[in-house]
C-alpha atoms as a PDB file:
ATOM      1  CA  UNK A   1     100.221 102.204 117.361  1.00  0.00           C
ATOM      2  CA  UNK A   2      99.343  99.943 113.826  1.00  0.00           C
ATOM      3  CA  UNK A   3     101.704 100.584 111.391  1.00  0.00           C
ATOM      4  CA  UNK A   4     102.367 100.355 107.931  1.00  0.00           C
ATOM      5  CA  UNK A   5     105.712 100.751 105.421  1.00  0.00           C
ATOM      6  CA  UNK A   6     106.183 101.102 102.057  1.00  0.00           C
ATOM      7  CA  UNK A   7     109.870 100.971 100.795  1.00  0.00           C
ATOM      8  CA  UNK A   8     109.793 102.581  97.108  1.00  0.00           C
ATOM      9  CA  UNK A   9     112.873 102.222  94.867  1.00  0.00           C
ATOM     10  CA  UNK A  10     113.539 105.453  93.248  1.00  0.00           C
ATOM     11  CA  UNK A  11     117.090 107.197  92.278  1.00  0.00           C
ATOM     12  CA  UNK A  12     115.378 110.178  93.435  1.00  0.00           C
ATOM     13  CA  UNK A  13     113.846 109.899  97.205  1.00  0.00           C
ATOM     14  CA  UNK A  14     114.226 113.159  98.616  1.00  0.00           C
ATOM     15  CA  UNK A  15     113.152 114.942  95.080  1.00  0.00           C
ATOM     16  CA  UNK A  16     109.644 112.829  96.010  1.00  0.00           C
ATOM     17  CA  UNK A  17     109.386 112.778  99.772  1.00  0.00           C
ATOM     18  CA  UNK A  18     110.159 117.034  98.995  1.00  0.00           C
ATOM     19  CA  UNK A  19     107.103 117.082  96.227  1.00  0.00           C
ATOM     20  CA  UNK A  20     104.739 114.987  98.571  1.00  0.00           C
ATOM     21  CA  UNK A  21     105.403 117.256 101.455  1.00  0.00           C
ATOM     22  CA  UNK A  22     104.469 120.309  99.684  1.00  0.00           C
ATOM     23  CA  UNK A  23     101.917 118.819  98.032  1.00  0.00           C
ATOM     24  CA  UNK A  24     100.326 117.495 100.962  1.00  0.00           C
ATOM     25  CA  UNK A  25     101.064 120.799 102.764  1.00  0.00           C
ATOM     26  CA  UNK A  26      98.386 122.468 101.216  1.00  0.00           C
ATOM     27  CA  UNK A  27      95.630 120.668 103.513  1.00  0.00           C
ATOM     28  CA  UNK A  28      97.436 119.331 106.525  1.00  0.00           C
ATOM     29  CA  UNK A  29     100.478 119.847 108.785  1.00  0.00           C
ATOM     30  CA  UNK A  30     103.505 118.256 106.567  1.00  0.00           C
ATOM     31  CA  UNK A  31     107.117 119.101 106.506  1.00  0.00           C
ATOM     32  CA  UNK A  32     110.184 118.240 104.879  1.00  0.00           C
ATOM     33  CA  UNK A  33     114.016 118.773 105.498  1.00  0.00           C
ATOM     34  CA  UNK A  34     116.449 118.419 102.997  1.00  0.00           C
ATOM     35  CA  UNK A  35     119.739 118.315 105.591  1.00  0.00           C
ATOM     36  CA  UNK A  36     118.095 115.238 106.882  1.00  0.00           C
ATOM     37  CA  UNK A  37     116.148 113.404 104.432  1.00  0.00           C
ATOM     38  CA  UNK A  38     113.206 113.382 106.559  1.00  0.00           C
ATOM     39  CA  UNK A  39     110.191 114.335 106.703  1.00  0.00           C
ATOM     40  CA  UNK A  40     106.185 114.137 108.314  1.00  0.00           C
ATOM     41  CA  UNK A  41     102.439 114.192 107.422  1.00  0.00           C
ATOM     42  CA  UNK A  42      99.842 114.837 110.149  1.00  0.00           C
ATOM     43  CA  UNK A  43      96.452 113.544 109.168  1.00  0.00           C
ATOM     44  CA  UNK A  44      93.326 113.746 111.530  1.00  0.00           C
ATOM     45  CA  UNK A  45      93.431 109.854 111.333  1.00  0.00           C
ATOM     46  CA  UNK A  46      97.332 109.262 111.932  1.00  0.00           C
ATOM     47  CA  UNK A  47     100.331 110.176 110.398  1.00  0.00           C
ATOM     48  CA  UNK A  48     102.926 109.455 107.991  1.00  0.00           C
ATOM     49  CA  UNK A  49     106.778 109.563 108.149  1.00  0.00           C
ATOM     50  CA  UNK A  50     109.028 109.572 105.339  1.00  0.00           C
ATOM     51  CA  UNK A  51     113.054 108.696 104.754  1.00  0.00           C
ATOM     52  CA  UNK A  52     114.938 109.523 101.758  1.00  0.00           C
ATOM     53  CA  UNK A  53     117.374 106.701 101.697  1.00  0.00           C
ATOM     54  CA  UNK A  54     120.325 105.942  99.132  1.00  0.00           C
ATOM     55  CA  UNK A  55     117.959 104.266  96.725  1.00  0.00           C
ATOM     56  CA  UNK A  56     114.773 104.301  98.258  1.00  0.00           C
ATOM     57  CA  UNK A  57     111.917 106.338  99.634  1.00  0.00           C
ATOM     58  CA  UNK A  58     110.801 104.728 103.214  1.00  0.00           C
ATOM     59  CA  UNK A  59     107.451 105.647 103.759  1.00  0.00           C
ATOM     60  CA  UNK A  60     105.549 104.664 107.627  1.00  0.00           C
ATOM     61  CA  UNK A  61     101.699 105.321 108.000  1.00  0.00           C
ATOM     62  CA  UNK A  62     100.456 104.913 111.863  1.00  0.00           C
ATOM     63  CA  UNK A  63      96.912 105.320 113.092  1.00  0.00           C
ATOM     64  CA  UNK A  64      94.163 102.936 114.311  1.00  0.00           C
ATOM     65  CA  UNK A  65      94.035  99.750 112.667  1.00  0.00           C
ATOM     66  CA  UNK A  66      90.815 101.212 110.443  1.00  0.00           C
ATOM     67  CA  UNK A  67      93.007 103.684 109.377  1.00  0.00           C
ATOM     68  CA  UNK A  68      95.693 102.488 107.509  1.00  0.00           C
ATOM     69  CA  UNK A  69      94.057 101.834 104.294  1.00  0.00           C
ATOM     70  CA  UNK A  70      93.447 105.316 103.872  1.00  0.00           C
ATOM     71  CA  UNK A  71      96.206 106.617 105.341  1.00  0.00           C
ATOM     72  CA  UNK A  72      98.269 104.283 102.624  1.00  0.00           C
ATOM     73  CA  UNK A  73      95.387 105.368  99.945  1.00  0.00           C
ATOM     74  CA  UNK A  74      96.202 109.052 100.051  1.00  0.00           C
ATOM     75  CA  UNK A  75     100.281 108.482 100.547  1.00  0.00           C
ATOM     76  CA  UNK A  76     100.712 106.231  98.200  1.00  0.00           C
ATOM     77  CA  UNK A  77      98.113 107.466  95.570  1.00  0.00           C
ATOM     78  CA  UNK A  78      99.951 110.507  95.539  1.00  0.00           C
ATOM     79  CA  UNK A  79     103.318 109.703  95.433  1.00  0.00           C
ATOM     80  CA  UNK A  80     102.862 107.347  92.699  1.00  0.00           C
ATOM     81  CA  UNK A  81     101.375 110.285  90.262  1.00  0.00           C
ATOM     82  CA  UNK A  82     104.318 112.521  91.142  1.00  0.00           C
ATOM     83  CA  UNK A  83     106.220 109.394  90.192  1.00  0.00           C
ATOM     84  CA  UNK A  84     104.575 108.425  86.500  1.00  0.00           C
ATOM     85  CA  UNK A  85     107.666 108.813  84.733  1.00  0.00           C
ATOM     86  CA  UNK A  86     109.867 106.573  86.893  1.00  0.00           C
ATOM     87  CA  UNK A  87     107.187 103.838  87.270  1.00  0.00           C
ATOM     88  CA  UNK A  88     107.181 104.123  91.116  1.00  0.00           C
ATOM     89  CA  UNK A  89     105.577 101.162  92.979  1.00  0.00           C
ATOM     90  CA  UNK A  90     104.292 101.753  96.871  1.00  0.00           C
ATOM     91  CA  UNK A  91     103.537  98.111  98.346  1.00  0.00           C
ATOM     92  CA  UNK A  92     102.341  98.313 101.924  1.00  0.00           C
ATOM     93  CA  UNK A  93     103.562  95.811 104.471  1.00  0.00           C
ATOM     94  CA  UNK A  94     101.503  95.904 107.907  1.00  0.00           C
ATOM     95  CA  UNK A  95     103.024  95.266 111.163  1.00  0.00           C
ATOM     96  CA  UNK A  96     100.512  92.332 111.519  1.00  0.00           C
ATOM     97  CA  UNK A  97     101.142  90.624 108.614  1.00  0.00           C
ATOM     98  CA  UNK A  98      97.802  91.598 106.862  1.00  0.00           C
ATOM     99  CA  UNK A  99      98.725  92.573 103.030  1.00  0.00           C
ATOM    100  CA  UNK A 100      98.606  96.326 102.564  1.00  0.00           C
ATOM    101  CA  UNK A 101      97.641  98.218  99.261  1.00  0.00           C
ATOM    102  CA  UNK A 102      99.525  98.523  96.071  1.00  0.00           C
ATOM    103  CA  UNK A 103     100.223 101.494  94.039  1.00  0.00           C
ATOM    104  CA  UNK A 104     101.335 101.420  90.458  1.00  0.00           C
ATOM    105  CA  UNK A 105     100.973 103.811  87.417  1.00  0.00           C
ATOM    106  CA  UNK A 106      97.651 104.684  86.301  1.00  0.00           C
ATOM    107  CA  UNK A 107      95.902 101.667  87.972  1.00  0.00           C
ATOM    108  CA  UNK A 108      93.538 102.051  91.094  1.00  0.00           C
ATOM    109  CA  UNK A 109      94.901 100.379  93.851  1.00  0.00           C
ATOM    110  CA  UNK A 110      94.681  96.803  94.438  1.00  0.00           C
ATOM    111  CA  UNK A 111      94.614  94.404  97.851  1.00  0.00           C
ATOM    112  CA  UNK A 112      97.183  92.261  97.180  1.00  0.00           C
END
């Protein structure tokens, strides 16, 4: 399946992959654990996987090719509001080489 990843630097990955989950919880199937670091988003057009890591919050999107913008719109969108304070960038990488979106502070995003 077409994928795309977004590695975010952040001190605080699980405090955000914990937020997006319950955020995005309210309107889809999402879940987070805390023992593991890991945790899922199931869209009607794919889904999203996300790793708290050491210093970094791996985020995977996978659906159909026409998919992945939005799936990396709504992930990324989000997770970057939740972030404000700590400047959190998501930069999508897809697994064909195509550039993916980019999501900063207060800007809409951008193809890069």
């Amino acid at each position: 399946m077409p994928r795309s990843e977004a590695r975010v630097a952040t001190d605080r990955p699980a405090r955000y992959a914990k937020q997006l989950a319950a955020h995005m919880g309210r309107k889809i199937e999402a879940a987070f654990s805390e023992e593991t670091g890991r945790g899922t988003l199931t869209f009607g057009a794919g889904t999203a996987t996300l790793e708290a890591q050491p210093d970094a919050l791996l985020l995977v999107v996978e659906g159909e090719r026409e998919n992945l913008p939005g799936l990396e719109d709504v992930v990324g969108r989000h997770l970057v509001r939740f972030g404000a304070r700590d400047e959190l960038v998501v930069e999508w990488h897809r697994d064909n080489g195509e550039a993916g979106l980019v999501h900063r502070n207060d800007e809409d995003p951008q193809d890069v």
